[in-house]
N, C-alpha and C. Protein backbone atom coordinates (compact mmCIF):
# COMPACT_ATOMS: atom_id res chain seq x y z
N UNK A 1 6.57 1.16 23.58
CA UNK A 1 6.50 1.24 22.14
C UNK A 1 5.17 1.86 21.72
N UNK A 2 5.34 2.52 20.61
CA UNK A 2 4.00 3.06 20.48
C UNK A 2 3.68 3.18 18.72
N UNK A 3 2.59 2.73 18.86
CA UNK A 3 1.55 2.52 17.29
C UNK A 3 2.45 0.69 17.21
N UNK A 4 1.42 0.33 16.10
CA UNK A 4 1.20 -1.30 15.58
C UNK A 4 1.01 -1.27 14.17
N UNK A 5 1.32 -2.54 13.63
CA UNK A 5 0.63 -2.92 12.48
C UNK A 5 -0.79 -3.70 12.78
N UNK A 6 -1.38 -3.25 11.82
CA UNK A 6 -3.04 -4.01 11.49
C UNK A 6 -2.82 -4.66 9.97
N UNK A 7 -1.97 -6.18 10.31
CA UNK A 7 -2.76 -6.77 8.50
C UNK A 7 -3.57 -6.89 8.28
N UNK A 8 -3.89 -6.90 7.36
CA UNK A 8 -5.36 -6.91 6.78
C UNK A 8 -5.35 -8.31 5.64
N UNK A 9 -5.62 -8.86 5.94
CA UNK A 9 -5.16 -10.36 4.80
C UNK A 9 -6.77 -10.53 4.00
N UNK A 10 -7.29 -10.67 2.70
CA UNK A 10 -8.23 -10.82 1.99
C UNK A 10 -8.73 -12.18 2.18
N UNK A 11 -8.62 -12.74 2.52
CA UNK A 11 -8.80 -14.60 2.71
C UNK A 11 -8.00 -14.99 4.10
N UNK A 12 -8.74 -16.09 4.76
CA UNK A 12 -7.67 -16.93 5.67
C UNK A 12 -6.52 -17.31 4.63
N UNK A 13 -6.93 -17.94 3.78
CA UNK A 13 -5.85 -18.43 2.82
C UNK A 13 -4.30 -17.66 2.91
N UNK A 14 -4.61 -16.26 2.89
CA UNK A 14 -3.22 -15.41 3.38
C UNK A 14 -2.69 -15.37 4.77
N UNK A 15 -3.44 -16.46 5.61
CA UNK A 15 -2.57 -16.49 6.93
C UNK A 15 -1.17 -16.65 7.05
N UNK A 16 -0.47 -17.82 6.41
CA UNK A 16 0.66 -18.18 6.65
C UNK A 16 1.66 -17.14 5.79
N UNK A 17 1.70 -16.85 4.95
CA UNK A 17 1.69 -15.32 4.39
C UNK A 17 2.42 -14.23 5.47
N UNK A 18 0.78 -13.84 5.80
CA UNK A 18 0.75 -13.05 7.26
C UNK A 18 2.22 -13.38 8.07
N UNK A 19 1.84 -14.27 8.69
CA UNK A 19 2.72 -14.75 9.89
C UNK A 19 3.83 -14.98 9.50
N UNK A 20 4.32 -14.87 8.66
CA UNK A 20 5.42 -14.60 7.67
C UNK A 20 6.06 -13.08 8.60
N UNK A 21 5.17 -11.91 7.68
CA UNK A 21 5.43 -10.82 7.60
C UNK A 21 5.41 -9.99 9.38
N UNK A 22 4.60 -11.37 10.38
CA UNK A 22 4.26 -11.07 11.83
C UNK A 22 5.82 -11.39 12.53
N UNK A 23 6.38 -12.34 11.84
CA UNK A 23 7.39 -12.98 12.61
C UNK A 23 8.82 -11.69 12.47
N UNK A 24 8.85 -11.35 11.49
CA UNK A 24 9.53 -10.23 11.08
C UNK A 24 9.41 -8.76 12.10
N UNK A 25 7.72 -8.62 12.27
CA UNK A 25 7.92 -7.35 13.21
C UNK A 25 8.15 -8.44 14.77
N UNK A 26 7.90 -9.34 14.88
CA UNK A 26 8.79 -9.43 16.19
C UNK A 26 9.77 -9.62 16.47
N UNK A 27 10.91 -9.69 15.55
CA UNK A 27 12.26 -9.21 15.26
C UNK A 27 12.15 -7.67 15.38
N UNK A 28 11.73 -7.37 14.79
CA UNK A 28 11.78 -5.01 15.10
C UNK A 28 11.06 -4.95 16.70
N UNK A 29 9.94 -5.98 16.96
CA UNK A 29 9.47 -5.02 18.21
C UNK A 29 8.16 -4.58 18.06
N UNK A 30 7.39 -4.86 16.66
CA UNK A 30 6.98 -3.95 16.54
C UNK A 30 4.88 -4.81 16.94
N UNK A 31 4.54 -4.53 17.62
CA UNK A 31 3.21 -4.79 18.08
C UNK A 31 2.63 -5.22 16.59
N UNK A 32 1.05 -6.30 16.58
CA UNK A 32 0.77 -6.21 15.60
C UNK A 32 -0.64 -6.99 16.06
N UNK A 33 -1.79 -6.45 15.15
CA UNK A 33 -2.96 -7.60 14.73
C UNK A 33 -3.31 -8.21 13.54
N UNK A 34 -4.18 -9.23 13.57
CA UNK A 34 -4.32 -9.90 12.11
C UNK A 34 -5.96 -9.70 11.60
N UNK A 35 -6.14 -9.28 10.58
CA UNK A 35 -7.68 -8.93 10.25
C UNK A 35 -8.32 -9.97 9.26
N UNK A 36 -9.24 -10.38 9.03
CA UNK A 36 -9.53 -10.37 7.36
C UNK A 36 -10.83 -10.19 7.22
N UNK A 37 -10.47 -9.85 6.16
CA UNK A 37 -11.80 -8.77 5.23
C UNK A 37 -11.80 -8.35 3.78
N UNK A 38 -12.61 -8.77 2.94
CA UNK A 38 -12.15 -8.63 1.34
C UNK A 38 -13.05 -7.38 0.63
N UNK A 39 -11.89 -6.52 0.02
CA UNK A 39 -12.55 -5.27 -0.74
C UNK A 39 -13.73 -5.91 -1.25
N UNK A 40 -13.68 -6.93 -2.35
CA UNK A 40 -14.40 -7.75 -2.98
C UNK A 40 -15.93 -8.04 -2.45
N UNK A 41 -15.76 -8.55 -1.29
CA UNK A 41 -16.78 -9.57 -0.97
C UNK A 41 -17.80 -8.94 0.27
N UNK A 42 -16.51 -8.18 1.19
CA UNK A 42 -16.65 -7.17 2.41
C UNK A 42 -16.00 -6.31 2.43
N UNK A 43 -16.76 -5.49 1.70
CA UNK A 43 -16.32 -3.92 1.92
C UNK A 43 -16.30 -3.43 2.85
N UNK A 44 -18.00 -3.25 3.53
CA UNK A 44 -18.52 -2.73 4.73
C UNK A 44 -17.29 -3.65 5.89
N UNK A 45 -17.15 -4.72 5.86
CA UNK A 45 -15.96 -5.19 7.10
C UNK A 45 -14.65 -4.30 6.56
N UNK A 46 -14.37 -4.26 5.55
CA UNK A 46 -13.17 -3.56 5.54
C UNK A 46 -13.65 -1.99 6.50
N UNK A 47 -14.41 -1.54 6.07
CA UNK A 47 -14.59 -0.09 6.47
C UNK A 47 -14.47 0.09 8.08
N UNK A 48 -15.31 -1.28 8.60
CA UNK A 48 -15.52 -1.68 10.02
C UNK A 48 -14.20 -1.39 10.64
N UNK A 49 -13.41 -2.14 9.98
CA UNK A 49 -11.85 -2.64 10.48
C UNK A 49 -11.15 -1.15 10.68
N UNK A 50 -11.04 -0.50 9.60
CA UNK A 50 -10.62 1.19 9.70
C UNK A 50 -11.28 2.07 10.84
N UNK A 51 -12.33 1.96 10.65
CA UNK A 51 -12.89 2.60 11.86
C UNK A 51 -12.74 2.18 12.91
N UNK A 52 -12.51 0.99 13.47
CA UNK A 52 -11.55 0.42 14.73
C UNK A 52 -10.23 0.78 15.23
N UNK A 53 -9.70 1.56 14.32
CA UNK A 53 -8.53 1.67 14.39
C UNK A 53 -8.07 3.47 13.83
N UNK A 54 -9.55 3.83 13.64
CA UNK A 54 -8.62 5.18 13.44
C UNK A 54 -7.99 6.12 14.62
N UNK A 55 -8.32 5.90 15.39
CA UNK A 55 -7.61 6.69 16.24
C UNK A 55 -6.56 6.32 16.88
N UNK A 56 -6.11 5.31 16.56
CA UNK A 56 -4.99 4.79 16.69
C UNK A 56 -3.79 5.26 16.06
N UNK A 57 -2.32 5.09 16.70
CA UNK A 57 -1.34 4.84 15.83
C UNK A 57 -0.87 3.77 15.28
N UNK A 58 -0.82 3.53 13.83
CA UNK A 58 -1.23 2.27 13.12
C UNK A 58 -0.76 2.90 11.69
N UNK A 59 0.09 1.22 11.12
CA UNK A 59 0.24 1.37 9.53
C UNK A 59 -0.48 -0.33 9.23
N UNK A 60 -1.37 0.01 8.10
CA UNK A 60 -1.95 -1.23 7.97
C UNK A 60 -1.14 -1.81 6.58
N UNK A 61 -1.09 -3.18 6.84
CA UNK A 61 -0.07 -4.04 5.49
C UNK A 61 -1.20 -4.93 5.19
N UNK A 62 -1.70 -4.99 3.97
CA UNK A 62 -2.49 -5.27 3.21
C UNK A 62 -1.58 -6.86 2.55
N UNK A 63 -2.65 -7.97 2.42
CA UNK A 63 -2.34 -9.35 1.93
C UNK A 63 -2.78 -10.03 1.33
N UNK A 64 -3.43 -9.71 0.15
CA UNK A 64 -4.30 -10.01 -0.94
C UNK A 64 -3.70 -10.16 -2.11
N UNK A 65 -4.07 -11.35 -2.57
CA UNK A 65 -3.42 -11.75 -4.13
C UNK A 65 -4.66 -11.62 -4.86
N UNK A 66 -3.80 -12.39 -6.35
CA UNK A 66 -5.07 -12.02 -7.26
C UNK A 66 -5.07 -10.29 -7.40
N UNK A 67 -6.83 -9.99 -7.45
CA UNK A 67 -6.96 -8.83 -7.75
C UNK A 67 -7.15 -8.22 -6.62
N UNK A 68 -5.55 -7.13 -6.37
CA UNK A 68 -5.92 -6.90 -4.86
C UNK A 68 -6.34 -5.29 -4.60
N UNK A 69 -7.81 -5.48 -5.13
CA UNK A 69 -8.49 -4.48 -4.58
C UNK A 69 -8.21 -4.07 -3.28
N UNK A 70 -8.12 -5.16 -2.29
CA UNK A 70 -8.05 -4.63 -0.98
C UNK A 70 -7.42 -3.34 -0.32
N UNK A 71 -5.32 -3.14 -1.23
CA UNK A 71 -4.64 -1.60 -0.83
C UNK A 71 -5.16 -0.75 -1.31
N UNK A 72 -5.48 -1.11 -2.32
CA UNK A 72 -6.04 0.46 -2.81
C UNK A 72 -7.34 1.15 -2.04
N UNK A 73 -8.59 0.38 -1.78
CA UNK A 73 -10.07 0.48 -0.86
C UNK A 73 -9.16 1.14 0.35
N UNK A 74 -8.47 0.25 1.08
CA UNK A 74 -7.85 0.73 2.57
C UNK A 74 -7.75 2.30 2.45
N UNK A 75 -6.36 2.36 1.49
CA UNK A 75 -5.85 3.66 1.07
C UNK A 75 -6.66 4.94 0.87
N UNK A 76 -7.40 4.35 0.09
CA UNK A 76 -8.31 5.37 0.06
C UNK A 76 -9.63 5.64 0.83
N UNK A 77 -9.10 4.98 1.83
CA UNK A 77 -10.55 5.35 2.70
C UNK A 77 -9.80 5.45 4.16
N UNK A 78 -8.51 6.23 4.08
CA UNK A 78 -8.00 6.13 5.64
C UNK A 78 -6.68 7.04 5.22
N UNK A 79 -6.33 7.63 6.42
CA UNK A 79 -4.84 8.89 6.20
C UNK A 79 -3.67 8.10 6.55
N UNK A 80 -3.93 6.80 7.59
CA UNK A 80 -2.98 6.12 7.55
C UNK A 80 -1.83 5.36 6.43
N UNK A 81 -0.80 5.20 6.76
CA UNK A 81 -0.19 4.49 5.78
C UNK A 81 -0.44 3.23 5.36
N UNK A 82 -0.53 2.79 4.16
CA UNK A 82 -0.57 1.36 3.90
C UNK A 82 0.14 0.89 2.87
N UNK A 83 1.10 -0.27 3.39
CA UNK A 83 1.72 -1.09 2.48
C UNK A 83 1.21 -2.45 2.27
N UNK A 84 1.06 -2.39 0.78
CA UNK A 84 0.94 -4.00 0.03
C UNK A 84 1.19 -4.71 -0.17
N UNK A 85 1.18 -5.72 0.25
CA UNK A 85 2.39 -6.96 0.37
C UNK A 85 1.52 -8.25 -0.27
N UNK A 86 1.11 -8.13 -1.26
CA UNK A 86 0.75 -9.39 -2.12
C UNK A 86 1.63 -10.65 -2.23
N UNK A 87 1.17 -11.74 -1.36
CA UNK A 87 1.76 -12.76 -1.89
C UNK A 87 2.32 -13.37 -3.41
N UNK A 88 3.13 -13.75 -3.05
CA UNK A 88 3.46 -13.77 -5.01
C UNK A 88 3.00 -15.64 -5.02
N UNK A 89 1.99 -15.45 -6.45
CA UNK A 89 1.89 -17.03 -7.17
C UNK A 89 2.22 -17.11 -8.40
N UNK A 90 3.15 -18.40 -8.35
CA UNK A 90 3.58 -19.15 -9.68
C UNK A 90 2.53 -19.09 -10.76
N UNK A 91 1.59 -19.74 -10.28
CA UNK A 91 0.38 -19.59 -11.10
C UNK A 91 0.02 -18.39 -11.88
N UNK A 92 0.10 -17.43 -11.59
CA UNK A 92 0.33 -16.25 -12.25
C UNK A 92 1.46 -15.43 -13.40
N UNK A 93 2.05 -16.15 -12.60
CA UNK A 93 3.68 -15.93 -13.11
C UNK A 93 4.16 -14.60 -13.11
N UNK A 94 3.60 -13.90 -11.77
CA UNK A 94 3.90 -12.51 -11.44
C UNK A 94 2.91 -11.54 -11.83
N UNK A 95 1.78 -11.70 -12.43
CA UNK A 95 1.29 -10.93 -13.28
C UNK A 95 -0.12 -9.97 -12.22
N UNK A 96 -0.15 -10.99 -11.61
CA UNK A 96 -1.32 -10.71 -10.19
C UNK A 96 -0.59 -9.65 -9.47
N UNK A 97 0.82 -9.13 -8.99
CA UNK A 97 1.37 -7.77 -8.62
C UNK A 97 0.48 -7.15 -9.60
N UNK A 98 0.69 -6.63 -10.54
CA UNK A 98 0.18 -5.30 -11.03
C UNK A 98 -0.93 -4.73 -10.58
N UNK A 99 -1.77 -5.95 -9.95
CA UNK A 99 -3.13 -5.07 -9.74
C UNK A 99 -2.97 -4.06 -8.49
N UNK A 100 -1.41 -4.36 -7.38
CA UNK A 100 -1.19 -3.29 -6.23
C UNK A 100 -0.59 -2.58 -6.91
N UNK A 101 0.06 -2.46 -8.07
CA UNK A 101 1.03 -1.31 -8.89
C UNK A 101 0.45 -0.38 -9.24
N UNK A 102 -0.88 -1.07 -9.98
CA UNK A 102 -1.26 -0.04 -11.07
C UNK A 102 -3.04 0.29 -10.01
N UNK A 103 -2.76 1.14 -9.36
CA UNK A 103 -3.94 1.91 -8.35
C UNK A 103 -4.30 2.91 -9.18
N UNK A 104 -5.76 3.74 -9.04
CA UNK A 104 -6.14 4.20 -9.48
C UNK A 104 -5.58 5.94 -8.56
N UNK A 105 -5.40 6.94 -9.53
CA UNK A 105 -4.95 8.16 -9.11
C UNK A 105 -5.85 8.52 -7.74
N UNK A 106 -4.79 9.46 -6.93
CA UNK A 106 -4.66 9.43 -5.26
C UNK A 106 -5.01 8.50 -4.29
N UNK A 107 -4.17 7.44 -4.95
CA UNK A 107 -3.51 6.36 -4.16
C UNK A 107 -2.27 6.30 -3.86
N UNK A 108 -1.95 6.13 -2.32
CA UNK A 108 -0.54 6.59 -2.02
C UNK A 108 0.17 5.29 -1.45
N UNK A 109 -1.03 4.01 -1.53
CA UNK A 109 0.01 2.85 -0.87
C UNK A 109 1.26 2.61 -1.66
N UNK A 110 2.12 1.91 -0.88
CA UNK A 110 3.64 1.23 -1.46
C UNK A 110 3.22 0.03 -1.51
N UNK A 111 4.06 -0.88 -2.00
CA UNK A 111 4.01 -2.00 -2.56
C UNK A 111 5.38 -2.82 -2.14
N UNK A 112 5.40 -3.44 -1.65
CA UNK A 112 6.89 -4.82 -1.49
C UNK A 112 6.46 -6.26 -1.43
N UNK A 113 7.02 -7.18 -2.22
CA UNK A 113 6.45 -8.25 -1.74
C UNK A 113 7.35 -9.48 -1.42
N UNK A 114 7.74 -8.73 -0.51
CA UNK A 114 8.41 -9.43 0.78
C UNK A 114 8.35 -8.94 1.84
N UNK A 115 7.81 -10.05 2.81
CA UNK A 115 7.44 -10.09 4.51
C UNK A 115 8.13 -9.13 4.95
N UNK A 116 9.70 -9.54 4.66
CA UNK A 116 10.55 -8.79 5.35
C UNK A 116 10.80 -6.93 5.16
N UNK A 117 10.43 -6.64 4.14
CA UNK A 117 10.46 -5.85 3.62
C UNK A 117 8.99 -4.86 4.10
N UNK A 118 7.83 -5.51 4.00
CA UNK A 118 6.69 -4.97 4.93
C UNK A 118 7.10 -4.46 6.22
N UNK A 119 8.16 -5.39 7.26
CA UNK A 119 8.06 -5.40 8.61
C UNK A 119 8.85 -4.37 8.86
N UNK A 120 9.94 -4.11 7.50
CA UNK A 120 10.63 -3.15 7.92
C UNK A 120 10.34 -1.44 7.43
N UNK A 121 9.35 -1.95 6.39
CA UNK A 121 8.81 -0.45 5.88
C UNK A 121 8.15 0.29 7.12
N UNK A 122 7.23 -0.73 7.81
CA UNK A 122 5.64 -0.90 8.77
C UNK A 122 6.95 -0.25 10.12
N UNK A 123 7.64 -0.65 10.44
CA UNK A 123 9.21 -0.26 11.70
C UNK A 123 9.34 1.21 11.45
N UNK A 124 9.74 1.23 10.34
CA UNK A 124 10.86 2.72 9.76
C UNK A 124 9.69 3.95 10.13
N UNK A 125 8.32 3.55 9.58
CA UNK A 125 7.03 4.58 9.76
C UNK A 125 6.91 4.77 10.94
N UNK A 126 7.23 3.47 12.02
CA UNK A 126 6.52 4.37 13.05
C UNK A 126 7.84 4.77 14.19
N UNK A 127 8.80 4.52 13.72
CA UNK A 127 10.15 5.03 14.30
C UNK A 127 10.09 6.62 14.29
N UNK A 128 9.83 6.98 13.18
CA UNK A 128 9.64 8.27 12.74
C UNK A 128 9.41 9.10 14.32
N UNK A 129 8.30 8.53 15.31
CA UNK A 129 8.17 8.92 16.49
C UNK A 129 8.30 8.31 17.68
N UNK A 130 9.53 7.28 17.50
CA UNK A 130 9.37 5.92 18.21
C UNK A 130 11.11 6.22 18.76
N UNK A 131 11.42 6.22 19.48
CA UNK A 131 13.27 6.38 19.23
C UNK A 131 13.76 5.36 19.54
N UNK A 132 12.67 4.60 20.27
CA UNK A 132 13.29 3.04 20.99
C UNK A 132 13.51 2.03 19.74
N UNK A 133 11.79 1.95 18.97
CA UNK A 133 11.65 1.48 17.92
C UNK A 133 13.01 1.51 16.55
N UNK A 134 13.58 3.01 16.66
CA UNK A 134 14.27 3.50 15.66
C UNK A 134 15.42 2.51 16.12
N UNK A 135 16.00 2.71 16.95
CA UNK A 135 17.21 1.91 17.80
C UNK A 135 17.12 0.39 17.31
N UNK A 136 15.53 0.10 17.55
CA UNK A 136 15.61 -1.22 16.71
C UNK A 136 15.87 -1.54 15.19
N UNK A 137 15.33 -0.70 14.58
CA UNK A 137 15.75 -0.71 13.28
C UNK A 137 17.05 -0.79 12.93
N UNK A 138 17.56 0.30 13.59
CA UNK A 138 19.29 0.58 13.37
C UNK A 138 19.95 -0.86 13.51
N UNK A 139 19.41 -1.73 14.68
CA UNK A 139 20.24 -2.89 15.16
C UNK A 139 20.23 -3.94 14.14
N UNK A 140 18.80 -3.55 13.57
CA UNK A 140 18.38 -4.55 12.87
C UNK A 140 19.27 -4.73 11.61
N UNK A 141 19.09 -3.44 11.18
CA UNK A 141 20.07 -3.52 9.90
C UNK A 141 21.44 -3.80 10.15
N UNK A 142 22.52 -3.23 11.12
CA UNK A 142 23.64 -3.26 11.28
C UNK A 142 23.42 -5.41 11.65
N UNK A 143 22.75 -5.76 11.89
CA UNK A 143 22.51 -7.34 12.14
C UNK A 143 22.61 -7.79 11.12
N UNK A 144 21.95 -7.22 9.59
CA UNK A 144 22.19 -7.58 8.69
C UNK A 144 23.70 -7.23 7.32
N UNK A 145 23.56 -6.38 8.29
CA UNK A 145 25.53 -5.72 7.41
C UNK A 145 26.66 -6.85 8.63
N UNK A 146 26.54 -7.15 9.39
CA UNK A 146 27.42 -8.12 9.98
C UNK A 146 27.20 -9.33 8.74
N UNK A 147 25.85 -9.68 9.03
CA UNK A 147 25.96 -10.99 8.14
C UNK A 147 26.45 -11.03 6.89
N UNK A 148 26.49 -10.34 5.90
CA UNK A 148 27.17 -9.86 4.97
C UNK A 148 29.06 -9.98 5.24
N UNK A 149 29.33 -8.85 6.46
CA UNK A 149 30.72 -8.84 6.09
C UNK A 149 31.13 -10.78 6.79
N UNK A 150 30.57 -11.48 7.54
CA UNK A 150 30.82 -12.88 8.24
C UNK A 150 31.11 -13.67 6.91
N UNK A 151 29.42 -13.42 5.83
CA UNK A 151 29.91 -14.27 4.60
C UNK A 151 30.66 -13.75 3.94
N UNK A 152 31.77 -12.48 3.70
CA UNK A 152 32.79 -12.17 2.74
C UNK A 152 33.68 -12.74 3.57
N UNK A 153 34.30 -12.76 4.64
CA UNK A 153 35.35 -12.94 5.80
C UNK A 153 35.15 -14.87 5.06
N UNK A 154 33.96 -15.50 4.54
CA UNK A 154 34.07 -17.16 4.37
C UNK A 154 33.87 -17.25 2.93
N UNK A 155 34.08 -16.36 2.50
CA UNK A 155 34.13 -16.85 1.14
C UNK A 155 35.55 -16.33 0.59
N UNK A 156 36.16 -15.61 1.14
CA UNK A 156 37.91 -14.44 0.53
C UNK A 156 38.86 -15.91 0.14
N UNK A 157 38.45 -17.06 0.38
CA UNK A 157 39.56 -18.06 0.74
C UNK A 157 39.18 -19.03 -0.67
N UNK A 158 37.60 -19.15 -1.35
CA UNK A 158 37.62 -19.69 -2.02
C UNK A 158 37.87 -19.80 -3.15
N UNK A 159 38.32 -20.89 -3.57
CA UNK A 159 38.90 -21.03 -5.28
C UNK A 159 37.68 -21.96 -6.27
């Protein structure tokens, strides 16, 4: 297999989060490390962290709530891809997304905020040169179109 994800989580606090979105690429296959480092607080570690990894093949998924400076800093300081995967809080009542929405111009991260949805964006990117990887994807999804037609096949009967 070749290239990984690097999360990048803004706080320990986004561990379980993380391992959320970790458990998912080991369903795809897909290699991964866990970072943290806050645009905010540690910049210079964020920068550290990129430079560890540029020569790598690597899409980094970003895990910062609140104000998540963190995708956008990454993004713009690296050619790699990065997706944002902000935990969502009640406390907010959704309103803490916008700060990965609304990036400042030539910013190219994406945004999902769901694990699952990271693991499979973070898959699809590096399938692109992966064919084994791709194979996984394919399975993955057709895993999820079974489950679908299993629950129509148990529900056709109910009244």
């Amino acid at each position: 297999m070749q290239g990984k994800a690097v999360i990048i989580m803004g706080s320990e606090r986004d561990l379980d989060f993380s391992r959320e979105i970790a458990r998912y690429l080991k369903l795809l296959t897909v290699d991964y490390e866990f970072r943290v480092a806050s645009a905010h607080k540690t910049p210079q570690k964020v920068l550290e962290v990129l430079k560890e990894f540029e020569k790598e093949k690597i899409v980094y998924i970003t895990v910062a709530g609140r104000s998540n400076a963190l995708s956008a800093f990454i993004d713009g300081n690296t050619t790699k891809p990065v997706i944002a995967c902000p935990p969502y809080s009640d406390k907010f009542g959704g309103a803490d997304i916008y700060s990965s929405l609304r990036v400042p111009s030539g910013i190219g991260s994406v945004v999902t905020i769901e694990p699952e949805g990271a693991a499979i964006a973070t898959a699809k990117i590096l399938a692109i040169q992966d064919a084994e990887l791709e194979a996984n994807v394919k399975q993955y999804q057709e895993g999820k179109k079974k489950e679908l037609d299993e629950a129509n096949e148990q529900v056709k009967g109910i009244k």
